[in-house]
C-alpha atoms as a PDB file:
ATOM      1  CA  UNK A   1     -17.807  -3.820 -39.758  1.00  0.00           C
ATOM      2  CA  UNK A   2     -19.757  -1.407 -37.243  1.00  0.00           C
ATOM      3  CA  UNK A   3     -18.919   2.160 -36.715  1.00  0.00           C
ATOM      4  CA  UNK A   4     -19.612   4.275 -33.624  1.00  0.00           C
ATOM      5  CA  UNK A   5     -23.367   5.400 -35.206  1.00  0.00           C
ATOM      6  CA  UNK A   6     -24.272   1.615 -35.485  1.00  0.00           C
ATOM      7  CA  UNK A   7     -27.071   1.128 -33.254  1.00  0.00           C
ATOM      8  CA  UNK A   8     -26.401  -1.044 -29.792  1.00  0.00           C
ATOM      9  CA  UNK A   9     -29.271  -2.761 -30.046  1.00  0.00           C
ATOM     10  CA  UNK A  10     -29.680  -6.623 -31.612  1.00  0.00           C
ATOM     11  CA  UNK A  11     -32.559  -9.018 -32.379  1.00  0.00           C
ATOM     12  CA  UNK A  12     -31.363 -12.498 -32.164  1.00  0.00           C
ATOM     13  CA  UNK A  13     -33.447 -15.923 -33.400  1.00  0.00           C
ATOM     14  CA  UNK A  14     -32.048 -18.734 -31.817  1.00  0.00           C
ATOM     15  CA  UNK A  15     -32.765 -22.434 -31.069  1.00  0.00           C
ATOM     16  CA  UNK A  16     -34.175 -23.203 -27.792  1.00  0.00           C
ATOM     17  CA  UNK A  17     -36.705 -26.806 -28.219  1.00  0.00           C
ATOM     18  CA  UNK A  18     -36.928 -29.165 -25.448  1.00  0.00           C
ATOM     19  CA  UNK A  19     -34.149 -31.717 -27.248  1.00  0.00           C
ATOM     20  CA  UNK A  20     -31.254 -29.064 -28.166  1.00  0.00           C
ATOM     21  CA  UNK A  21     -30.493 -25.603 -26.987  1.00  0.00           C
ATOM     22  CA  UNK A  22     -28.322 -24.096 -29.915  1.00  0.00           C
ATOM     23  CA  UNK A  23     -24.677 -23.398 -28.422  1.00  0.00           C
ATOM     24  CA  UNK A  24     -24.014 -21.087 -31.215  1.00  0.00           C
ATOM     25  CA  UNK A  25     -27.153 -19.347 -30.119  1.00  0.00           C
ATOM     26  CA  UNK A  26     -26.161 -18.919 -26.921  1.00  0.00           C
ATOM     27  CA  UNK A  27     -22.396 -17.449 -27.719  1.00  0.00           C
ATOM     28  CA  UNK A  28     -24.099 -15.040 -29.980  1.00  0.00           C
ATOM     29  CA  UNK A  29     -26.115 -13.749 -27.252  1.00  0.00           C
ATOM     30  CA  UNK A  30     -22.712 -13.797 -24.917  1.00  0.00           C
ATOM     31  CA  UNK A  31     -21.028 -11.866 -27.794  1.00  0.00           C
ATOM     32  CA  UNK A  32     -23.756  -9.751 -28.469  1.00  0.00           C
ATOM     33  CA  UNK A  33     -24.185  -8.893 -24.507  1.00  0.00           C
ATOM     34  CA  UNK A  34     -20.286  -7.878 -24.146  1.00  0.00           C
ATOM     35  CA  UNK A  35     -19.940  -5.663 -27.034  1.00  0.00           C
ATOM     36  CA  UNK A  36     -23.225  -3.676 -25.223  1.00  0.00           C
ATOM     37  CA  UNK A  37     -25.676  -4.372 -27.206  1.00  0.00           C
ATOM     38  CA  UNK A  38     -29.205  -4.556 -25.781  1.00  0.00           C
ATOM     39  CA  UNK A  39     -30.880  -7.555 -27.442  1.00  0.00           C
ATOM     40  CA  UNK A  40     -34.343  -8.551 -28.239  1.00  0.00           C
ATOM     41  CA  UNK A  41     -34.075 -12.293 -27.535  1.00  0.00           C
ATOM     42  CA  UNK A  42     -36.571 -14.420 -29.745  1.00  0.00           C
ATOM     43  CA  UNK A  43     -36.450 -18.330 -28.487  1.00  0.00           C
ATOM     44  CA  UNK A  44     -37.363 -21.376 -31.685  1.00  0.00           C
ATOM     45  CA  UNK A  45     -38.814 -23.780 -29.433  1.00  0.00           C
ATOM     46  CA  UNK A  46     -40.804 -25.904 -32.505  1.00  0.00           C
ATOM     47  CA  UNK A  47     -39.225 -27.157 -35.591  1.00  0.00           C
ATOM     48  CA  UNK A  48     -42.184 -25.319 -37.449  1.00  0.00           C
ATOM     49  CA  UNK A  49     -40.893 -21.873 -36.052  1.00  0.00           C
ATOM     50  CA  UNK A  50     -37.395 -23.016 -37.170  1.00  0.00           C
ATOM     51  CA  UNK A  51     -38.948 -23.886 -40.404  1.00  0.00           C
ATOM     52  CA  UNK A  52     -40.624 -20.812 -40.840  1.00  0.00           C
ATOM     53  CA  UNK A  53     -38.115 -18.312 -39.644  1.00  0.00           C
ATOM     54  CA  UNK A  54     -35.396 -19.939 -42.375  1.00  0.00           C
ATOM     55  CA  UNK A  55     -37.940 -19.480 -45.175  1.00  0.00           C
ATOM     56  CA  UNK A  56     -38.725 -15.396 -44.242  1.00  0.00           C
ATOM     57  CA  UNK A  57     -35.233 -14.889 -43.874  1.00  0.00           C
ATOM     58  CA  UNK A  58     -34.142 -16.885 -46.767  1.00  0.00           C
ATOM     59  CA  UNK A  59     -31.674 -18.679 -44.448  1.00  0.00           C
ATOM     60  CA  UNK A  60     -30.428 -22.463 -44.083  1.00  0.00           C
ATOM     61  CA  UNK A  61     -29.386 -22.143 -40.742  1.00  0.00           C
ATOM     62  CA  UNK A  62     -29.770 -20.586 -37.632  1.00  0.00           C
ATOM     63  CA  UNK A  63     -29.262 -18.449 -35.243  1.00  0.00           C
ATOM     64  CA  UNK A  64     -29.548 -15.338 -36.950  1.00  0.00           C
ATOM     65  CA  UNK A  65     -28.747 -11.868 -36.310  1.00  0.00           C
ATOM     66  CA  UNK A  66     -30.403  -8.666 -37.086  1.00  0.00           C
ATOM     67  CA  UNK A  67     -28.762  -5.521 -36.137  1.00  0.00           C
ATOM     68  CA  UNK A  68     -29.968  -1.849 -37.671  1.00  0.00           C
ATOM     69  CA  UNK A  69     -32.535  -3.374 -39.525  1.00  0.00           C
ATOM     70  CA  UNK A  70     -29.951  -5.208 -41.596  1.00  0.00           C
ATOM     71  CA  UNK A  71     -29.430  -9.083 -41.068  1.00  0.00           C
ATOM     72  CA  UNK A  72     -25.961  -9.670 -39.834  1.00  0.00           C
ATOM     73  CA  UNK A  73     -25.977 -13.494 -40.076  1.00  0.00           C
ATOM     74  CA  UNK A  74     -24.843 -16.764 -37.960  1.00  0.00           C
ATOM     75  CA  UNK A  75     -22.459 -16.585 -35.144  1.00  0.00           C
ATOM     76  CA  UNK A  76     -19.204 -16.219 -37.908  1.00  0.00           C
ATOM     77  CA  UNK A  77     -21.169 -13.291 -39.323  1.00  0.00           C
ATOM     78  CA  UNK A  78     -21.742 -11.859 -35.853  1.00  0.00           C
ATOM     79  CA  UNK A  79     -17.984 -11.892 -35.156  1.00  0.00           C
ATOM     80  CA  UNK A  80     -16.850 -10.683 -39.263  1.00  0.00           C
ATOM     81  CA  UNK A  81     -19.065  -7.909 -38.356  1.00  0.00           C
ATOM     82  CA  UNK A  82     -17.678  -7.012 -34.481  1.00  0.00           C
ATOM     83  CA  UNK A  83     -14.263  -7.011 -36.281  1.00  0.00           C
ATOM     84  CA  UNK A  84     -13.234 -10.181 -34.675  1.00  0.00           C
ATOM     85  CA  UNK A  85     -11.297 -12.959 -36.019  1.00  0.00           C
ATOM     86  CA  UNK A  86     -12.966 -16.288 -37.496  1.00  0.00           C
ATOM     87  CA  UNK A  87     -11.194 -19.124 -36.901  1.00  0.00           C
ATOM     88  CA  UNK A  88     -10.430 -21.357 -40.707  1.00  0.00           C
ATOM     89  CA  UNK A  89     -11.158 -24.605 -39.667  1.00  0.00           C
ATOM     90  CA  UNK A  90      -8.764 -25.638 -42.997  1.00  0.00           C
ATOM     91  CA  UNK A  91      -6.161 -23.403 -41.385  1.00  0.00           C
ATOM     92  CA  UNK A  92      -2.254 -24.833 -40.524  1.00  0.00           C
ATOM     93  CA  UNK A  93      -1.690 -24.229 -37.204  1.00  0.00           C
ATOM     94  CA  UNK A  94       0.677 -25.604 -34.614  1.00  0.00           C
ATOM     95  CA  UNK A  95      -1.732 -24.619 -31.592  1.00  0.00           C
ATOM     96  CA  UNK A  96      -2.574 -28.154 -30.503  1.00  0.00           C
ATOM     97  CA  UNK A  97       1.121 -29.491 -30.169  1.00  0.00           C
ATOM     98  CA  UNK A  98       2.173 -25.799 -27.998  1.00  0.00           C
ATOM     99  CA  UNK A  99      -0.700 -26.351 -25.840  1.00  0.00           C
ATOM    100  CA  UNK A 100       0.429 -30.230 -24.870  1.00  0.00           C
ATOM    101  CA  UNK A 101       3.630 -29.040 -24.395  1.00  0.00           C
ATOM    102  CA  UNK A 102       2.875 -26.295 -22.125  1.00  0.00           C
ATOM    103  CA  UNK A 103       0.265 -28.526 -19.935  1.00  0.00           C
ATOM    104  CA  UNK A 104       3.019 -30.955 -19.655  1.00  0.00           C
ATOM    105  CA  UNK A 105       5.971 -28.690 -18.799  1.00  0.00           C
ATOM    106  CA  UNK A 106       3.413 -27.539 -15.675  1.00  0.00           C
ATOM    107  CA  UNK A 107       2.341 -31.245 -14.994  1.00  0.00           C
ATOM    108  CA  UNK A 108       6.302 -31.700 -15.046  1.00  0.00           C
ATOM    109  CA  UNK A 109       7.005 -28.945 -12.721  1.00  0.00           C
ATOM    110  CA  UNK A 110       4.537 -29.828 -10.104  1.00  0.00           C
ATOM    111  CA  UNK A 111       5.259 -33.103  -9.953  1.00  0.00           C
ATOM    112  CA  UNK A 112       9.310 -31.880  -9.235  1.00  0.00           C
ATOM    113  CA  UNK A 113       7.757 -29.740  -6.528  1.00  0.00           C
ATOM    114  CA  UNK A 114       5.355 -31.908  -4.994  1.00  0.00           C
ATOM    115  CA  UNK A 115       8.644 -34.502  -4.646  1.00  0.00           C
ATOM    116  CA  UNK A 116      11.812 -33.160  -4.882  1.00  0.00           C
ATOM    117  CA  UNK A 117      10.234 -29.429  -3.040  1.00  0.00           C
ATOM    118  CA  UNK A 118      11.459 -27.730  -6.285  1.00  0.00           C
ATOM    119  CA  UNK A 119      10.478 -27.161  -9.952  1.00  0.00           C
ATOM    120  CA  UNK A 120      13.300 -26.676 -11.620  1.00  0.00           C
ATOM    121  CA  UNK A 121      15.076 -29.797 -11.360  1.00  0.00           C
ATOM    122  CA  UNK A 122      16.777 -32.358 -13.789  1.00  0.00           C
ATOM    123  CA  UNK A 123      13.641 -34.760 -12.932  1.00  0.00           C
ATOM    124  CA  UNK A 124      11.734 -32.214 -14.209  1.00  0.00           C
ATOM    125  CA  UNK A 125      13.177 -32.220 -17.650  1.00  0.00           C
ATOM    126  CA  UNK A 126      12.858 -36.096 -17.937  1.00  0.00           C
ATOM    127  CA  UNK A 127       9.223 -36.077 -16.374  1.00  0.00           C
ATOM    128  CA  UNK A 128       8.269 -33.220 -18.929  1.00  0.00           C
ATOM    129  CA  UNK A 129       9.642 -35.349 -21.919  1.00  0.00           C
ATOM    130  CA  UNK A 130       7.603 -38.527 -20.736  1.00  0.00           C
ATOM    131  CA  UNK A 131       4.418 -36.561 -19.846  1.00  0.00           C
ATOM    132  CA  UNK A 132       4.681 -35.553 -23.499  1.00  0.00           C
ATOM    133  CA  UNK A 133       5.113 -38.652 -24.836  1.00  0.00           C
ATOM    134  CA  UNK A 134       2.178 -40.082 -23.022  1.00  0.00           C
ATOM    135  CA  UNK A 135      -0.032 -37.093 -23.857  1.00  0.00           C
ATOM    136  CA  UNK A 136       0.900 -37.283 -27.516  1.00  0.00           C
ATOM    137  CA  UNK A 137       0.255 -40.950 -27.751  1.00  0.00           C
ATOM    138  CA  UNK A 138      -3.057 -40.384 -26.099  1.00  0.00           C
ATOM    139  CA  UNK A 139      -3.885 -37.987 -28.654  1.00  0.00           C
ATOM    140  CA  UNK A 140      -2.988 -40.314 -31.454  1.00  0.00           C
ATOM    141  CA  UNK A 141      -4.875 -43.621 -30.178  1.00  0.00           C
ATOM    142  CA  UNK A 142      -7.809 -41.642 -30.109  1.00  0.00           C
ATOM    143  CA  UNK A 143      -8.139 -42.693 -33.752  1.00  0.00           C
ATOM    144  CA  UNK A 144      -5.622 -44.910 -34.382  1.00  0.00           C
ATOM    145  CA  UNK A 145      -6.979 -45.468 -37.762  1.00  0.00           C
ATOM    146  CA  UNK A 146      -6.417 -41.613 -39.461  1.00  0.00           C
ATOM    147  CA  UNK A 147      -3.227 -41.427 -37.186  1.00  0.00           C
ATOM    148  CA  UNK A 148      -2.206 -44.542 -39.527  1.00  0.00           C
ATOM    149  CA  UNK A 149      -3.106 -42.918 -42.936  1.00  0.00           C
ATOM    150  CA  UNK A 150      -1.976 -39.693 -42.094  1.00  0.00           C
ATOM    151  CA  UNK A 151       1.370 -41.407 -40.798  1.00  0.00           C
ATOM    152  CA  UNK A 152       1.932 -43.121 -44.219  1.00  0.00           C
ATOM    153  CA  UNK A 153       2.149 -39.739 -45.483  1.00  0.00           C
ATOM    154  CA  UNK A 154       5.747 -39.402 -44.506  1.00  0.00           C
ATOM    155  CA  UNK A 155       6.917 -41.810 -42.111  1.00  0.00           C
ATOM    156  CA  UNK A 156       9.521 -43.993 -43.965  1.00  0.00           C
ATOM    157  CA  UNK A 157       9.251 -47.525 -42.108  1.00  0.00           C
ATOM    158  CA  UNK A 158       5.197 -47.131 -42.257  1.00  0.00           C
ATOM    159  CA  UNK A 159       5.356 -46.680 -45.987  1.00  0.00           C
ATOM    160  CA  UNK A 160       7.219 -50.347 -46.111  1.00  0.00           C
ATOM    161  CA  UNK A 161       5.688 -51.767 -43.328  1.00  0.00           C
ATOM    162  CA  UNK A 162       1.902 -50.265 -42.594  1.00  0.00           C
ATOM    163  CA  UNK A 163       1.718 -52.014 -39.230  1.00  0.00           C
ATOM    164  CA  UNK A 164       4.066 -49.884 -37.649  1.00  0.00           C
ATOM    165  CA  UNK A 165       1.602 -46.906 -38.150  1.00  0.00           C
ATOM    166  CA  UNK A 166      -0.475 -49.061 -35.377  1.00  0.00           C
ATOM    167  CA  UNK A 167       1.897 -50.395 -33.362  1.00  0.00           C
ATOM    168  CA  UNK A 168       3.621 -46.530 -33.132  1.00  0.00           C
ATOM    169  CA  UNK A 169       1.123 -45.123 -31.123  1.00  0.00           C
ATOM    170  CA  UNK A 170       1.128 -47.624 -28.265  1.00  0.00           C
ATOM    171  CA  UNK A 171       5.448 -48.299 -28.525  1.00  0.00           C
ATOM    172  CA  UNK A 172       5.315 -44.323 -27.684  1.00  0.00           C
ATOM    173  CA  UNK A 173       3.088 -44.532 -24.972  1.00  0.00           C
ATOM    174  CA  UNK A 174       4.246 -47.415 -23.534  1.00  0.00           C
ATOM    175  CA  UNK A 175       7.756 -45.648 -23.502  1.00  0.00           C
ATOM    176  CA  UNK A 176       6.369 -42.612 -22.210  1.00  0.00           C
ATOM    177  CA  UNK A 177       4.950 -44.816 -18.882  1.00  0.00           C
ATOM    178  CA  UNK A 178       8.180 -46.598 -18.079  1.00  0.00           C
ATOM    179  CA  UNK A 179      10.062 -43.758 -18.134  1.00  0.00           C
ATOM    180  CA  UNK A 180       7.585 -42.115 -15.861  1.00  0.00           C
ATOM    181  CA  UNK A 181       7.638 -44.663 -13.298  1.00  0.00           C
ATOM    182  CA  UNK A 182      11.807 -45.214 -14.291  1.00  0.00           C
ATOM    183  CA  UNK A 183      11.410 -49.228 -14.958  1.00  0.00           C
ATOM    184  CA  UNK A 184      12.512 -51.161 -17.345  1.00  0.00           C
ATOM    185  CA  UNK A 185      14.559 -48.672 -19.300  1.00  0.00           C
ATOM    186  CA  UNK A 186      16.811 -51.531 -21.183  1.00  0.00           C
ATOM    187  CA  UNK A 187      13.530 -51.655 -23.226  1.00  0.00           C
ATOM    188  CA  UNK A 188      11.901 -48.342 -22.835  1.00  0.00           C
ATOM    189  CA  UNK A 189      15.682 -46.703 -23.670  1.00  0.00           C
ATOM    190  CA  UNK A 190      16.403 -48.126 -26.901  1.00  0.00           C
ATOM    191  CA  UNK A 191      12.647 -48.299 -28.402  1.00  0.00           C
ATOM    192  CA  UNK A 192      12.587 -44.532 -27.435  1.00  0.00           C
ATOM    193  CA  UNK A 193      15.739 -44.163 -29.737  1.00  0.00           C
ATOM    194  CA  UNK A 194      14.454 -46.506 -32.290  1.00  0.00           C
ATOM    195  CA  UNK A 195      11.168 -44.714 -33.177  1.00  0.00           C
ATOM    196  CA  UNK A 196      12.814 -40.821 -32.441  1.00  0.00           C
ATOM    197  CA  UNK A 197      15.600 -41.638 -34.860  1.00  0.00           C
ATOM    198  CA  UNK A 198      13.285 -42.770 -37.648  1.00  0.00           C
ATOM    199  CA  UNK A 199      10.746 -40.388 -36.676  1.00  0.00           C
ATOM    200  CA  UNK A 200      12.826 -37.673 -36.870  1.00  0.00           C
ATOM    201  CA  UNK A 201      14.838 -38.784 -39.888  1.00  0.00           C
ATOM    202  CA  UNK A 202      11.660 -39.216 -41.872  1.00  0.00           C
ATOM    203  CA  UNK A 203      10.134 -35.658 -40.951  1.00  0.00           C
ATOM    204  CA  UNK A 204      13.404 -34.136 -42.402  1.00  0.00           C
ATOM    205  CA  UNK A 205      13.575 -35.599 -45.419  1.00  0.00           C
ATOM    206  CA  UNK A 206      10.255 -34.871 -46.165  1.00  0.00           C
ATOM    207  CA  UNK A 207      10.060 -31.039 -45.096  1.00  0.00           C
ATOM    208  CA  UNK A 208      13.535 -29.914 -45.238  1.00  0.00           C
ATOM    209  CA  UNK A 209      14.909 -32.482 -48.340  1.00  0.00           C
ATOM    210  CA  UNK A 210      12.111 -32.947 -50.692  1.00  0.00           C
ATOM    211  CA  UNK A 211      10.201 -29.710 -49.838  1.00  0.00           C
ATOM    212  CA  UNK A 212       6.586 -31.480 -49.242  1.00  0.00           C
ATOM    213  CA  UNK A 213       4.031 -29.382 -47.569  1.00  0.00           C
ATOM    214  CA  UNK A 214       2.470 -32.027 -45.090  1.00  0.00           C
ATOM    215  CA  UNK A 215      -0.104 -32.081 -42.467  1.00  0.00           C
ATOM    216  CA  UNK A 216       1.911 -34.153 -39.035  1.00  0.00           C
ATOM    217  CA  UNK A 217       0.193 -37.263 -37.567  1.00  0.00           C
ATOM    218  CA  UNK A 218       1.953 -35.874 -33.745  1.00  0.00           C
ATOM    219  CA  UNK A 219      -1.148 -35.075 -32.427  1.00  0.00           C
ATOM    220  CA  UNK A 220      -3.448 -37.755 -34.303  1.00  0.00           C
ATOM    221  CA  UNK A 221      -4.867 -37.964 -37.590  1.00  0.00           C
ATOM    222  CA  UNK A 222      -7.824 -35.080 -37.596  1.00  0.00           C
ATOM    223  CA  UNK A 223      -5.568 -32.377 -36.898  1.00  0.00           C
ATOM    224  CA  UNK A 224      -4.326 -29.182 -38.891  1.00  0.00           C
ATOM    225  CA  UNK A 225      -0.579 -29.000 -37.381  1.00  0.00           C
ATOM    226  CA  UNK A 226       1.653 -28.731 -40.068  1.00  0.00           C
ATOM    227  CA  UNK A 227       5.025 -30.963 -40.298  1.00  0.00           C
ATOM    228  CA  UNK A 228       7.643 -29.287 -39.531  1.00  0.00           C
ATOM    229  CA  UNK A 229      10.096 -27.830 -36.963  1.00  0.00           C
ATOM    230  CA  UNK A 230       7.682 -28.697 -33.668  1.00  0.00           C
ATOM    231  CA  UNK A 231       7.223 -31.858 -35.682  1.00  0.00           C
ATOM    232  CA  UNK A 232      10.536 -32.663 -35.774  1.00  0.00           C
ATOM    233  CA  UNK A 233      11.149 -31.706 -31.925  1.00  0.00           C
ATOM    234  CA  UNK A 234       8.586 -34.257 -30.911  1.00  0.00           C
ATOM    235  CA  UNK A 235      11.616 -36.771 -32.085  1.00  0.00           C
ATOM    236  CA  UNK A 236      14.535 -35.235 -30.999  1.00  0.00           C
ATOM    237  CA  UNK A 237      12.897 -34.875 -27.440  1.00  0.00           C
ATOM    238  CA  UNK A 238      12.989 -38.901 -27.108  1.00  0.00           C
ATOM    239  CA  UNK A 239      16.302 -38.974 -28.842  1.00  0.00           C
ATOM    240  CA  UNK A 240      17.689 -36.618 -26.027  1.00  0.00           C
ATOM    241  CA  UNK A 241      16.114 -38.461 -23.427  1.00  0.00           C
ATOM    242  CA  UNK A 242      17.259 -41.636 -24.805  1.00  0.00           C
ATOM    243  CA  UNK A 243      20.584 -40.583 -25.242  1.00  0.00           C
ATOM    244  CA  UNK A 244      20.288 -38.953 -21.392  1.00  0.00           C
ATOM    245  CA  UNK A 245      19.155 -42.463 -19.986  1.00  0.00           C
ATOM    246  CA  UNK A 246      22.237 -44.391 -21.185  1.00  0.00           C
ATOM    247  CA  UNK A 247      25.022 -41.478 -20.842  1.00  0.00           C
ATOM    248  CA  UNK A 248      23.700 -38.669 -18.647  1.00  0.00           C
ATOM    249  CA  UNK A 249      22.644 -40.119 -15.709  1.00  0.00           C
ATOM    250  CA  UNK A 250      25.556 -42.293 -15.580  1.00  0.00           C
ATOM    251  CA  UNK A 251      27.653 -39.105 -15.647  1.00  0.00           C
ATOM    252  CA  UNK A 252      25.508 -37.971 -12.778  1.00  0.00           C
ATOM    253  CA  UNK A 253      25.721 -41.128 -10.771  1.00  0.00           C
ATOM    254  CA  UNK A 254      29.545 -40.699 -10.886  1.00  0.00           C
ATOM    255  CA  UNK A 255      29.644 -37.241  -9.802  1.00  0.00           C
ATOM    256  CA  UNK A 256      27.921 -38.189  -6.856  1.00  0.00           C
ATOM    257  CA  UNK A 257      29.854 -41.094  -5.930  1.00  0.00           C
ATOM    258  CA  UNK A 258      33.119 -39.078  -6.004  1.00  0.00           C
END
């Protein structure tokens, strides 16, 4: 890492042909402009200079970064040696399923504004649980074929039937559009409650009952979200709003009869 004697200026070899402009390049420059650093900017515009430039430097990729005299390295090295953090592509993390949540809980509450000229309403909480399920089952038919394998990983009806690792997917978003629209919830109701229950029941046994350290399928198949609590939520959400349909807005209709 630097210290305050470093130098603040850079010499940075980047990418820059006709065919591909090196985005790594470029947010090496970014970095290297916002930490101060003046920077002599030298552009790769042949594969021969490319060529060359890895063989002096004893490099297999590029860009490269020279700071001090001393090579720093690639855009990873660049940040190592700024002190910043380099993100572990191998790394657990539940990132992916907080973000959907959060862009649905807005998508939710705008839509409760935009109709009902308030956020925070009961519609809200159903529209935020359907938006989910939509946007998760979007995520997973990206690549319905790893959301399958990684599926059979822990899902107990998959492991004795494999279909349903395809068929999930679209019975989710399917659910997630009726309820949405509010049609057809004798169906979208009780296949909601079908695939929450067994979802749910087949994330706890494996994390919480037989102790398995799992990757979760929620969010498709080439993800690094671990299964687990947020995992499990994912299930009880449609259980809850399963449960809601059939007892909780008959409870509502009633009070507002009387």
């Amino acid at each position: 890492m630097q210290n305050d004697l470093s130098p603040r200026s850079a010499i940075l070899f980047r990418m820059a042909m006709d065919n591909h402009l090196c985005p790594y390049g470029l947010k090496a420059r970014d970095l290297l402009r916002r930490h101060g650093y003046q920077i002599e900017d030298h552009l790769l515009k042949t594969r021969a200079e490319v060529d060359q430039l890895k063989a002096d430097l004893k490099v297999a990729t590029t860009p490269q970064v020279i700071i001090g005299g001393e090579r720093v390295g690639g855009y990873d090295d660049l940040r190592r040696y700024l002190g910043l953090p380099v993100r572990d592509p191998k790394m657990l993390t539940y990132r992916p399923v907080v973000a959907i949540f959060a862009v649905t809980a807005l998508m939710a509450a705008a839509a409760s504004q935009a109709v009902l000229g308030s956020p925070a309403t009961v519609q809200a909480a159903e529209w935020f649980v359907a938006f989910s399920m939509a946007v998760l089952a979007l995520m997973k038919l990206r690549d319905v074929e790893s959301f399958a394998t990684m599926f059979l990983n822990y899902d107990l009806l998959a492991r004795r039937w494999v279909p349903y690792g395809y068929i999930y997917p679209f019975a989710e978003l399917i659910v997630g559009i009726m309820m949405i629209a509010g049609f057809w919830m004798w169906l979208s109701v009780p296949v909601a409650l079908f695939i929450g229950t067994i979802g749910a029941v087949s994330v706890f046994k494996a994390v919480y009952i037989d102790g398995r350290e799992l990757k979760c399928a929620c969010v498709g198949g080439d993800t690094n979200v671990p299964l687990g609590f947020i995992s499990l939520t994912e299930n009880l959400f449609m259980i809850g709003m399963a449960v809601w349909m059939i007892f909780g807005q008959a409870l509502v209709g009633t009070a507002v009869g009387h």
